[in-house]
Protein backbone atom coordinates (compact mmCIF):
# COMPACT_ATOMS: atom_id res chain seq x y z
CA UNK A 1 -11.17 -12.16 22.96
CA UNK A 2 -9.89 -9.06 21.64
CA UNK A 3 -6.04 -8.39 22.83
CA UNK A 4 -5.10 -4.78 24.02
CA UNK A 5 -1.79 -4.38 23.97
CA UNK A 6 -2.30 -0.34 25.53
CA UNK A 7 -3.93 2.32 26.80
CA UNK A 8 -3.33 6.34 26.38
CA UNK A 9 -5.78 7.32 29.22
CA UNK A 10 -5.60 11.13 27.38
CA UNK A 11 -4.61 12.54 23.90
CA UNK A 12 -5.22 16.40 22.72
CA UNK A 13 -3.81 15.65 19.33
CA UNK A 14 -4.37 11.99 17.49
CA UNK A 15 -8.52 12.30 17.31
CA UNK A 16 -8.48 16.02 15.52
CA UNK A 17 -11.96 18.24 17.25
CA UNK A 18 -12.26 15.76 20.41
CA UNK A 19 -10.93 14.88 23.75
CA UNK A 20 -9.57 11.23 23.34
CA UNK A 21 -7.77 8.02 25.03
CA UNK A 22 -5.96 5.60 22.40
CA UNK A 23 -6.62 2.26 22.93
CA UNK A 24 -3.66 -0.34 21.48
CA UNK A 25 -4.56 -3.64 19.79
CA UNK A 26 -1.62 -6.13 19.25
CA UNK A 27 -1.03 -7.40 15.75
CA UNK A 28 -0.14 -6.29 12.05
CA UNK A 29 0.20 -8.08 8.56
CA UNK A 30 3.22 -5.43 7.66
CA UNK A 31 6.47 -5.26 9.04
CA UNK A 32 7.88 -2.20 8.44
CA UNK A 33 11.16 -1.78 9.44
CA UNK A 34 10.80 1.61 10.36
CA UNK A 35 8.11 0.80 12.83
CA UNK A 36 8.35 1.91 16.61
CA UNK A 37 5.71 -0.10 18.30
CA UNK A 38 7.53 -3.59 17.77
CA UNK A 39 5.55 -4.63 21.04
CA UNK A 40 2.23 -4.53 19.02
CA UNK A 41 3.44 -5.97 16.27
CA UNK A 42 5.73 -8.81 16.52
CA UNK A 43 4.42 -12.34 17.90
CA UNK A 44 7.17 -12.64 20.15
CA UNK A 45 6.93 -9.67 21.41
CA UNK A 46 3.45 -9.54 22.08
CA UNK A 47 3.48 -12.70 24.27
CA UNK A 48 5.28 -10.48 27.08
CA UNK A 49 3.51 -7.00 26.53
CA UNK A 50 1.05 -6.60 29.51
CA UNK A 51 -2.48 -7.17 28.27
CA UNK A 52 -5.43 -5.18 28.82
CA UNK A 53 -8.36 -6.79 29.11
CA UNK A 54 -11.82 -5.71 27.57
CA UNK A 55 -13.67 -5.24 30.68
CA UNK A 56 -11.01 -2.85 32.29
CA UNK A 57 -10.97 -1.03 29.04
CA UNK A 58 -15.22 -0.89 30.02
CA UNK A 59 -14.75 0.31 32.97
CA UNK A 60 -12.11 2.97 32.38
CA UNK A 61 -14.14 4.30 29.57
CA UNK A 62 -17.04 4.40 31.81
CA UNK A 63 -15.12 6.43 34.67
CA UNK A 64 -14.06 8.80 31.85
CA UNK A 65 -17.13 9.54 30.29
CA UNK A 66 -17.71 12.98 31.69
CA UNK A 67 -13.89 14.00 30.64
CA UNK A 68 -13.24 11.91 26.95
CA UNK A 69 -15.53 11.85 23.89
CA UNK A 70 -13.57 10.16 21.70
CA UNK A 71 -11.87 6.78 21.32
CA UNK A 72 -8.70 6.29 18.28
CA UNK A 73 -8.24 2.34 17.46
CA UNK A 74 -4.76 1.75 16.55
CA UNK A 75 -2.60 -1.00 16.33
CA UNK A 76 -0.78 -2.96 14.81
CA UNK A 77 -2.88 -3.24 12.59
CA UNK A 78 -7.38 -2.99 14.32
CA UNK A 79 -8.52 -4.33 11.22
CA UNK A 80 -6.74 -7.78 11.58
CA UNK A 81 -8.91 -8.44 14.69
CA UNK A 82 -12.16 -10.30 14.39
CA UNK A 83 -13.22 -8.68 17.45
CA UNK A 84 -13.02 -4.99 16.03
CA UNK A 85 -16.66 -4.55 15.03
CA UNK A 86 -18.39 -6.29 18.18
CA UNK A 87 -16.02 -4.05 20.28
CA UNK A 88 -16.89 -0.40 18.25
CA UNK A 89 -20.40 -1.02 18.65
CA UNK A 90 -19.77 -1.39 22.39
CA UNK A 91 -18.23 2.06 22.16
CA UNK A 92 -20.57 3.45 20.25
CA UNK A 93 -23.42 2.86 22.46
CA UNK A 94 -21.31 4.36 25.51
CA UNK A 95 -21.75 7.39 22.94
CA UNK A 96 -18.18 8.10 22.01
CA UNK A 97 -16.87 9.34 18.62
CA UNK A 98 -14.44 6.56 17.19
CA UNK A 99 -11.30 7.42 15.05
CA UNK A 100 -9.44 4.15 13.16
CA UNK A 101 -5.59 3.86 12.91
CA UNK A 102 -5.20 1.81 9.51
CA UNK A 103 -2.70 0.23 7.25
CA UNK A 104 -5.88 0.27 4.70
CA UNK A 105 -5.14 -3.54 3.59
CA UNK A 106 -8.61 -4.96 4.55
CA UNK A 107 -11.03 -2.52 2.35
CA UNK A 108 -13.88 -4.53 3.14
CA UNK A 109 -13.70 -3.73 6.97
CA UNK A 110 -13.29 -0.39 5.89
CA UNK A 111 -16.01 -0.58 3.95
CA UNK A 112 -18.50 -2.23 6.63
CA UNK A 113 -17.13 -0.15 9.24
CA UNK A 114 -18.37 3.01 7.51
CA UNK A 115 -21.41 1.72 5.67
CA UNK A 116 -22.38 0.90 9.38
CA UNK A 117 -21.46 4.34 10.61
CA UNK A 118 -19.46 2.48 13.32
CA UNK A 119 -16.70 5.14 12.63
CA UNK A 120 -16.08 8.81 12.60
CA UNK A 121 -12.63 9.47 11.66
CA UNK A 122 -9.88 7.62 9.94
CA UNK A 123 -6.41 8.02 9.71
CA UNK A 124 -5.15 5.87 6.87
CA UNK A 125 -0.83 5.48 6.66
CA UNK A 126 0.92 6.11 3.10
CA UNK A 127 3.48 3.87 3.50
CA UNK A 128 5.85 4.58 0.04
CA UNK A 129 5.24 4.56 -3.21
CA UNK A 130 3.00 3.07 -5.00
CA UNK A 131 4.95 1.03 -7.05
CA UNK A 132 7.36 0.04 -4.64
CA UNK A 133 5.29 -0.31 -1.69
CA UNK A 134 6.56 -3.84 -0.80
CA UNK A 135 9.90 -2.38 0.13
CA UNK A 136 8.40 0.06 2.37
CA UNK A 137 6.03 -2.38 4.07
CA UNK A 138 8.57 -5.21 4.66
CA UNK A 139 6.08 -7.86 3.12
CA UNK A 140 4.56 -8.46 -0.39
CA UNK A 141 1.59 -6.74 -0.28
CA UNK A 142 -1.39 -6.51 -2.11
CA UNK A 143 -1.14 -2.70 -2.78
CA UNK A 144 -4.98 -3.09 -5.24
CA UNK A 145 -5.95 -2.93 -1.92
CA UNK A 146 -4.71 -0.08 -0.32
CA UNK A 147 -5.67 1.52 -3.49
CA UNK A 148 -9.48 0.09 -2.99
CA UNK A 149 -9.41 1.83 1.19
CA UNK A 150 -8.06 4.93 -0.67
CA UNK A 151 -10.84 5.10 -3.26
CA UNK A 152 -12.94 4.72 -0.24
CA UNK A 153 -12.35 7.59 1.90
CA UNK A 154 -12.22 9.87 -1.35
CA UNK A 155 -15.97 9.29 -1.39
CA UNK A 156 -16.39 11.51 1.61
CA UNK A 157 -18.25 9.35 3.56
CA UNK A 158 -16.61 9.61 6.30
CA UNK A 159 -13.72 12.61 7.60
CA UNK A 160 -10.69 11.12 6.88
CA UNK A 161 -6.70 12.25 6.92
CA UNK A 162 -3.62 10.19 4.84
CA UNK A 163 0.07 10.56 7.17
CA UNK A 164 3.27 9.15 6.69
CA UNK A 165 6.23 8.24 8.12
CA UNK A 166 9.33 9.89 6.69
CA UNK A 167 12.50 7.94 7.03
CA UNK A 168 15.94 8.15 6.13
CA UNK A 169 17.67 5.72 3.64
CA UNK A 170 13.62 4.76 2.74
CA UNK A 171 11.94 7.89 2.05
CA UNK A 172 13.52 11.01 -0.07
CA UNK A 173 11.95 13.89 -1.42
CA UNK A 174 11.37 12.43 -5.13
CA UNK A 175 9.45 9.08 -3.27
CA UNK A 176 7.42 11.76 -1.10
CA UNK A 177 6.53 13.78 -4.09
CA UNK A 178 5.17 10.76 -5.31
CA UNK A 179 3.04 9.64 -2.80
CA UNK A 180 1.61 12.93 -2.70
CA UNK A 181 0.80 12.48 -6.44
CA UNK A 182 -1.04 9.20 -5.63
CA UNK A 183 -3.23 10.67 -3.24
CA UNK A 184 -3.50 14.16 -4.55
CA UNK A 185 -6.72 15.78 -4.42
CA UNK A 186 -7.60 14.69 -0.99
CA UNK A 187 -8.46 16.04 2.20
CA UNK A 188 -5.54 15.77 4.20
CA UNK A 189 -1.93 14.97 4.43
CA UNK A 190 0.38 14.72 6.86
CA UNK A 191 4.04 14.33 6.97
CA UNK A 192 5.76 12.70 10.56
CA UNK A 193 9.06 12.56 11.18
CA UNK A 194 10.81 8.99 11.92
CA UNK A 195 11.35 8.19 15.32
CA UNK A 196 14.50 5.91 16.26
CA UNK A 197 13.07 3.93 19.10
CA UNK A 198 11.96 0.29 19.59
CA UNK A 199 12.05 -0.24 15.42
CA UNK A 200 11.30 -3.68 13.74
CA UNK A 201 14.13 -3.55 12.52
CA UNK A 202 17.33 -2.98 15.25
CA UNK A 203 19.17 -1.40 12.49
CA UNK A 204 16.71 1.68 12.33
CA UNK A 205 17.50 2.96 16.05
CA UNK A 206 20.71 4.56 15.00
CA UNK A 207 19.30 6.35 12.15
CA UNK A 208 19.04 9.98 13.09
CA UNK A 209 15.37 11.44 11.80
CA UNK A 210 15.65 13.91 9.01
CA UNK A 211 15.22 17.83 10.22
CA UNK A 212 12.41 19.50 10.61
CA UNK A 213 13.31 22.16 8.13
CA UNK A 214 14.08 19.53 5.34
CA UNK A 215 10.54 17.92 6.26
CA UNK A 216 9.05 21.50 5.74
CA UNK A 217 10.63 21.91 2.11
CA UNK A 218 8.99 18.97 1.33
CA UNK A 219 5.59 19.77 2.78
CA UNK A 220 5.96 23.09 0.40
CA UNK A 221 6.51 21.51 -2.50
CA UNK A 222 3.22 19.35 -2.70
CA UNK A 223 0.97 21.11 -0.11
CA UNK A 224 -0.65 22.25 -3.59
CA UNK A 225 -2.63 18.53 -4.01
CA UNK A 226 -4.26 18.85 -0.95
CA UNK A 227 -6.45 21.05 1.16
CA UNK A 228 -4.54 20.42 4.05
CA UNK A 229 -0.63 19.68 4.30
CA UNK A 230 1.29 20.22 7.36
CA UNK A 231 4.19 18.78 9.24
CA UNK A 232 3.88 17.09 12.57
């Protein structure tokens, strides 16, 4: 059974063109330190975050049908579950778009997902650098992947945006710049500033977030690789 860790009965902003609720699945292979939803994420955490269960989710999204039209996956990570696809096509046939929060580590689902035309929208995080992803992510990684999900969505199969995280002591201008570089040429970027609360790591919720107009210099600087680049 798939485990829902939450439920945003109403978002304007995270499924870009539709009316949306966010539904929260526990569990993700990265631990970034950075991270604010511990409660999704860590094992013993997750064992006292109130659970959801599918058929409430059902019968919410069935009350709601008249008001939503879309539904945003997001975790953790929604690709770790073996329950994702059987659970999409249940959505589906209730006739709602679907957007998919993704670390981009499992490029088969990805893949399957789209091939299948299961999803409509995917927002895929940047988490550092290429080349130093691992100390970004908190875990060794297999970055070929993430390279594989980005290849993917830069075939324009399906609409897609990149976003990431910008954090003191991890991120500065130089290690934005070259994200940017790795996924210039794309459709979308977006930058978000850090938010202290509930982080992996303790040590994170007294780091103040960078300001907005430092986030903006940066956005300047390599809003030139991409059709869209904005600060959120």
């Amino acid at each position: 059974m798939i485990q829902i860790g939450g439920l945003q009965k109403v978002t304007l902003i995270d499924f870009p063109g539709r009316l949306a609720c966010t539904v929260f699945l526990t569990g993700c292979n990265f631990r970034c330190p950075f991270c604010y939803a511990s409660e999704l994420v860590l094992p013993e955490k997750i064992k006292n975050q109130p659970k959801i269960s599918e058929k409430e989710l059902f019968k919410f999204l069935k009350e709601r049908k008249k008001l939503i039209d879309g539904v945003v996956l997001c975790g953790g990570e929604p690709t770790m579950s073996r329950e994702l696809i059987p659970l999409i096509k249940k959505i589906k046939k209730m006739g709602f778009f679907v957007k998919l929060d993704t670390n981009g580590s499992d490029p088969k689902i990805l893949k399957k997902l789209i091939d299948e035309k299961l999803i409509d929208y995917v927002a895929l995080d940047i988490k550092g650098p290429k080349e130093r992803y691992n100390e970004f992510v908190g875990k060794k990684v297999d970055v070929k992947k993430i390279q594989e999900s980005i290849d993917i969505l830069k075939e324009g199969r399906v609409d897609y945006e990149f976003r990431s995280t910008i954090v003191p002591t991890l991120h500065t201008k130089e290690d934005v710049i070259e994200m940017a570089k790795w996924i210039r040429g794309t459709k979308r970027y977006y930058l978000q500033n850090f938010r202290p609360e509930k982080t992996i790591d303790p040590k994170f919720e007294k780091i103040k977030p960078y300001p907005q107009e430092y986030l903006l210099k940066i956005q300047k600087a390599i809003a030139p690789f991409f059709e869209i680049c904005q600060v959120r």
